[in-house]
C-alpha atoms as a PDB file:
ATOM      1  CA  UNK A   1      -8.341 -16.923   0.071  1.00  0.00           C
ATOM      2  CA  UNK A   2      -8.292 -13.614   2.530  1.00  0.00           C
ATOM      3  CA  UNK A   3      -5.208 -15.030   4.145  1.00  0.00           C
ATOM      4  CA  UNK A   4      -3.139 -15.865   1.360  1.00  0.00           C
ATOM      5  CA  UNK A   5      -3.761 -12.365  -0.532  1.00  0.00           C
ATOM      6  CA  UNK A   6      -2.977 -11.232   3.034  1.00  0.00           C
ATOM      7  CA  UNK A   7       0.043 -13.391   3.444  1.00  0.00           C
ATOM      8  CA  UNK A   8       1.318 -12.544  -0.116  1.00  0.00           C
ATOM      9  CA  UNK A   9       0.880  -8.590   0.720  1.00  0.00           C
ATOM     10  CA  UNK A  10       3.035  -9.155   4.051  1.00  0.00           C
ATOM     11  CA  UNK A  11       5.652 -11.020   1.333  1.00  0.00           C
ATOM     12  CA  UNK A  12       5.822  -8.033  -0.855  1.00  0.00           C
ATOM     13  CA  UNK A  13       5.538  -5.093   2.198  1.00  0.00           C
ATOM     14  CA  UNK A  14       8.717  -7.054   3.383  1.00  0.00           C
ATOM     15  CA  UNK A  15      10.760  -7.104   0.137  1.00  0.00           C
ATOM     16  CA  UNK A  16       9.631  -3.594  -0.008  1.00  0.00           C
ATOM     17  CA  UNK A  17      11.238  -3.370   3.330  1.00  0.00           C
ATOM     18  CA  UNK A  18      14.428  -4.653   2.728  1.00  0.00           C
ATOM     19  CA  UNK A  19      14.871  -2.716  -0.653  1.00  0.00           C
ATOM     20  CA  UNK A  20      14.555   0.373   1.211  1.00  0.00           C
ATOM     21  CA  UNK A  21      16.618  -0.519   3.888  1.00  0.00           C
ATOM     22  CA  UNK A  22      19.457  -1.722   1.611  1.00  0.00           C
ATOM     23  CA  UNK A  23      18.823   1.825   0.228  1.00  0.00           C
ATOM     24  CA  UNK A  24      19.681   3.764   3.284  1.00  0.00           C
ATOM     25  CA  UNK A  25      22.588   1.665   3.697  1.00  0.00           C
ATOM     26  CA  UNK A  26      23.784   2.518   0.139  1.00  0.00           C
ATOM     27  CA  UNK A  27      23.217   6.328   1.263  1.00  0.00           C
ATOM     28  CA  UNK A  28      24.668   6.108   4.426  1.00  0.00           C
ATOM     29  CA  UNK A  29      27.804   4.544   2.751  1.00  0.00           C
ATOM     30  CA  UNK A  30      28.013   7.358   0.321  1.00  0.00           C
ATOM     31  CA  UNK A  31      27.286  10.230   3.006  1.00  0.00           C
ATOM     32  CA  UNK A  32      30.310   8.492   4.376  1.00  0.00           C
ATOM     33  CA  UNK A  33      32.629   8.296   1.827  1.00  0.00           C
ATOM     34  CA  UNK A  34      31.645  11.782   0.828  1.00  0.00           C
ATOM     35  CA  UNK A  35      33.134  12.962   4.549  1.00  0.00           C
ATOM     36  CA  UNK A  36      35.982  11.354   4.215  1.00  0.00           C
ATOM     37  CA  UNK A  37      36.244  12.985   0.838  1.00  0.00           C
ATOM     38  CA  UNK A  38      35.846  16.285   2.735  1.00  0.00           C
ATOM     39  CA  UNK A  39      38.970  16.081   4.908  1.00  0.00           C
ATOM     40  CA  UNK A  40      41.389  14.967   2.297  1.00  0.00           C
ATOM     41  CA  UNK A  41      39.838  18.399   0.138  1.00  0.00           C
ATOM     42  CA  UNK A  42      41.610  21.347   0.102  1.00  0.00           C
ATOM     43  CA  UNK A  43      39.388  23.600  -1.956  1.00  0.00           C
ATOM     44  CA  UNK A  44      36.638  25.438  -0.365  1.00  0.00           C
ATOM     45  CA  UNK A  45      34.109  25.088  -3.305  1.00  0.00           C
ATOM     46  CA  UNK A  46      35.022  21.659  -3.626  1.00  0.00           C
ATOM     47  CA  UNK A  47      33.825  21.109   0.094  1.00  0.00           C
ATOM     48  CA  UNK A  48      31.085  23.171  -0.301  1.00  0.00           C
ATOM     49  CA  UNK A  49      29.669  20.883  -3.034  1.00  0.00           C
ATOM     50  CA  UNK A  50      30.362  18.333  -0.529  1.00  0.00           C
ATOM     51  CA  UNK A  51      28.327  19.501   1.838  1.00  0.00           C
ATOM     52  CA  UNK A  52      25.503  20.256  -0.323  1.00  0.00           C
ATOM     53  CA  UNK A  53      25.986  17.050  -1.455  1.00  0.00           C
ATOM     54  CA  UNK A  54      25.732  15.667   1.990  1.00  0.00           C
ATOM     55  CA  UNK A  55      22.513  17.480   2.584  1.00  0.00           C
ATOM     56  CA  UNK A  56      21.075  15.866  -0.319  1.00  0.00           C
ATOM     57  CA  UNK A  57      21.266  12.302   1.042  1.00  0.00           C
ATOM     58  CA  UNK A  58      20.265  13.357   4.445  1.00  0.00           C
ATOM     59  CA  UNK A  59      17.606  14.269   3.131  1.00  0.00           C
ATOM     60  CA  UNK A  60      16.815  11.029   0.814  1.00  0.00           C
ATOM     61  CA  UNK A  61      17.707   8.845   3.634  1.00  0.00           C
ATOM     62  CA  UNK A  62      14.639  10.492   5.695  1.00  0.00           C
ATOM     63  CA  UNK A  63      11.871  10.111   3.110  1.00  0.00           C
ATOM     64  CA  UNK A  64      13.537   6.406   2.552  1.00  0.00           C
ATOM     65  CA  UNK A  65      12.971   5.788   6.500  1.00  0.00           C
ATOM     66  CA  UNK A  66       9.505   7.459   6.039  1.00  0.00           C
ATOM     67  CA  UNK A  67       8.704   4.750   3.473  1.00  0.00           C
ATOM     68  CA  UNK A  68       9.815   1.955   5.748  1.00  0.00           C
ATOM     69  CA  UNK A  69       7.662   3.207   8.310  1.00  0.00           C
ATOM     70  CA  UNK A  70       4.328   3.031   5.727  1.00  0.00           C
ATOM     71  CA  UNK A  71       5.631   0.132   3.715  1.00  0.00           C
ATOM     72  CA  UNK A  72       5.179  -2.968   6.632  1.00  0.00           C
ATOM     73  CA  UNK A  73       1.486  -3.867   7.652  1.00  0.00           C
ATOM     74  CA  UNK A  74       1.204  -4.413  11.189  1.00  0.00           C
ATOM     75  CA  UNK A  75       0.339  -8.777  10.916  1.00  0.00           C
ATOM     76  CA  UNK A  76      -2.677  -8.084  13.266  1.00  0.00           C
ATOM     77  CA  UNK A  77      -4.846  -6.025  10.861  1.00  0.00           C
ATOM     78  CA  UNK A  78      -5.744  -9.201   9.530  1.00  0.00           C
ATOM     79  CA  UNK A  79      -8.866 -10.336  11.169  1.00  0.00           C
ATOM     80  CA  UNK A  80      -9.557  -6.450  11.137  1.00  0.00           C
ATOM     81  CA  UNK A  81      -9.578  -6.127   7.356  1.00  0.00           C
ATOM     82  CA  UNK A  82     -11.334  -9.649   6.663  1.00  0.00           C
ATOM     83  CA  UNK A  83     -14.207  -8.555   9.309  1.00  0.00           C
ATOM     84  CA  UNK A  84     -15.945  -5.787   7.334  1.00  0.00           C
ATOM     85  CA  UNK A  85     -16.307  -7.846   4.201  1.00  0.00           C
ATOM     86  CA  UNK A  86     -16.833 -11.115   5.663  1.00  0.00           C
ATOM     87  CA  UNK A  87     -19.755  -8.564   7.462  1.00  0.00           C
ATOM     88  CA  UNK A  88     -20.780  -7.268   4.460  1.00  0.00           C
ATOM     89  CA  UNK A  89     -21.428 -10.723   2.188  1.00  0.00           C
ATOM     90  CA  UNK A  90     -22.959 -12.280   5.417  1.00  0.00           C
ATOM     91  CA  UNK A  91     -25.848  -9.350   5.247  1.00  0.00           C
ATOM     92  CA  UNK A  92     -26.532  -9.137   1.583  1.00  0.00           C
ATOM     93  CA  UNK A  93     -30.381  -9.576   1.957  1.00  0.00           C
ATOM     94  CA  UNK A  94     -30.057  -7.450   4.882  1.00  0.00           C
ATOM     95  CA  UNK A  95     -28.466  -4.729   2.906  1.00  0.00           C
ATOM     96  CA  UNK A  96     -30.568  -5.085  -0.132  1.00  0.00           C
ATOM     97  CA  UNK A  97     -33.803  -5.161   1.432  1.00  0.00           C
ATOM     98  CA  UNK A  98     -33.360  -2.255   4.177  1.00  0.00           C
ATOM     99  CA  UNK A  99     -31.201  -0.679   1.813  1.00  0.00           C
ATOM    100  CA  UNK A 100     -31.404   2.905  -0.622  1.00  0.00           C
ATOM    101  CA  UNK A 101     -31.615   1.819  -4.873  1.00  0.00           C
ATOM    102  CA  UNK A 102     -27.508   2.474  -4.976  1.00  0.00           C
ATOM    103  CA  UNK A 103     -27.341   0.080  -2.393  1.00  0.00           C
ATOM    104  CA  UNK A 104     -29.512  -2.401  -3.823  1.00  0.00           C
ATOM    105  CA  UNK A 105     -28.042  -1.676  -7.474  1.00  0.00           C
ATOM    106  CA  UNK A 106     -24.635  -2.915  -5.521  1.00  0.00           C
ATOM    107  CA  UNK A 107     -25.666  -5.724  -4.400  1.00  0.00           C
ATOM    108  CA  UNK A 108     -27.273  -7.100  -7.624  1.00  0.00           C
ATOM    109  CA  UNK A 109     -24.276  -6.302  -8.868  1.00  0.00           C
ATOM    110  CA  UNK A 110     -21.991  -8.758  -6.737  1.00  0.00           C
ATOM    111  CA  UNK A 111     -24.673 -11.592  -6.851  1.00  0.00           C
ATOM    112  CA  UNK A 112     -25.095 -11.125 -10.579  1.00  0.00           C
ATOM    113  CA  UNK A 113     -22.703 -11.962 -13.123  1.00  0.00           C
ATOM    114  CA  UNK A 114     -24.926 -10.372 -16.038  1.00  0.00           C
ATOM    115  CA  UNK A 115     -27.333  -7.622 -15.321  1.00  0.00           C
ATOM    116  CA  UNK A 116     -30.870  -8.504 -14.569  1.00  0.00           C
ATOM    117  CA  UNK A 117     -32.757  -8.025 -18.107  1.00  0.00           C
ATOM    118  CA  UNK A 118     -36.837  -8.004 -18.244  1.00  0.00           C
ATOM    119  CA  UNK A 119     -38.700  -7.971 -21.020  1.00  0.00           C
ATOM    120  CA  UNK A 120     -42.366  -9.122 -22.244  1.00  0.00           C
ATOM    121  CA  UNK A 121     -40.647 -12.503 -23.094  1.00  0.00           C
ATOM    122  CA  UNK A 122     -37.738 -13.495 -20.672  1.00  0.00           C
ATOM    123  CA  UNK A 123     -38.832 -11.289 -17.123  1.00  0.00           C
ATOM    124  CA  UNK A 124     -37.427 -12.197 -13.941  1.00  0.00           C
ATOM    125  CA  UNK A 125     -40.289 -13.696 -10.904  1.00  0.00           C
ATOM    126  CA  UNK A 126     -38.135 -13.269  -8.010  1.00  0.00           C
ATOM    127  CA  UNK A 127     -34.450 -12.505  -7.288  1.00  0.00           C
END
């Protein structure tokens, strides 16, 4: 189950991927068309909007290649990020008996589907 929400994270971090990159193509094909734009221009204002132009998509093309940087998960990171919970659910009793009352209140609360109820009449032996 770990693997395949894994799997289907890696699926979406690489669509995620490509989107951007197809992005920064679509920029780069603008910042060039906006050049070329620039030499056939005559007025100096009109280049000057160019330019600023120009700087605008530099600058979007950066914080698109910062995003592809952060978008991929490294495929290793899996038996990193299934070892702390697999950890975790292996040392429930360990955890709820050594454990502080948030700790044990936590744990109830994953083993548990309704919360624990005593009363005179219905009261709860053991766990």
């Amino acid at each position: 189950m770990l693997r395949d929400a894994w799997d289907m994270r890696l699926a979406i971090s690489d669509g995620e991927k490509y989107e951007l990159q197809s992005q920064i193509k679509k920029v780069d094909r603008e910042i060039e068309s906006l050049l070329d734009r620039i030499v056939d221009a005559t007025n100096a204002s009109v280049v000057r909007a160019y330019e600023a132009r120009i700087k605008k998509l530099e600058r979007q093309k950066i914080v698109l290649a910062e995003w592809v940087e952060t978008a991929v998960q490294h495929k290793g990171w899996l038996k990193d990020c299934i070892a702390i919970p697999l950890n975790f659910l292996s040392n429930l009793w360990n955890i709820y008996k050594n454990g502080d009352f948030v700790m044990r209140q936590m744990v109830l609360r994953l083993v548990f589907v309704e919360p624990l109820i005593c009363g005179q009449n219905r009261a709860y032996r053991t766990t």
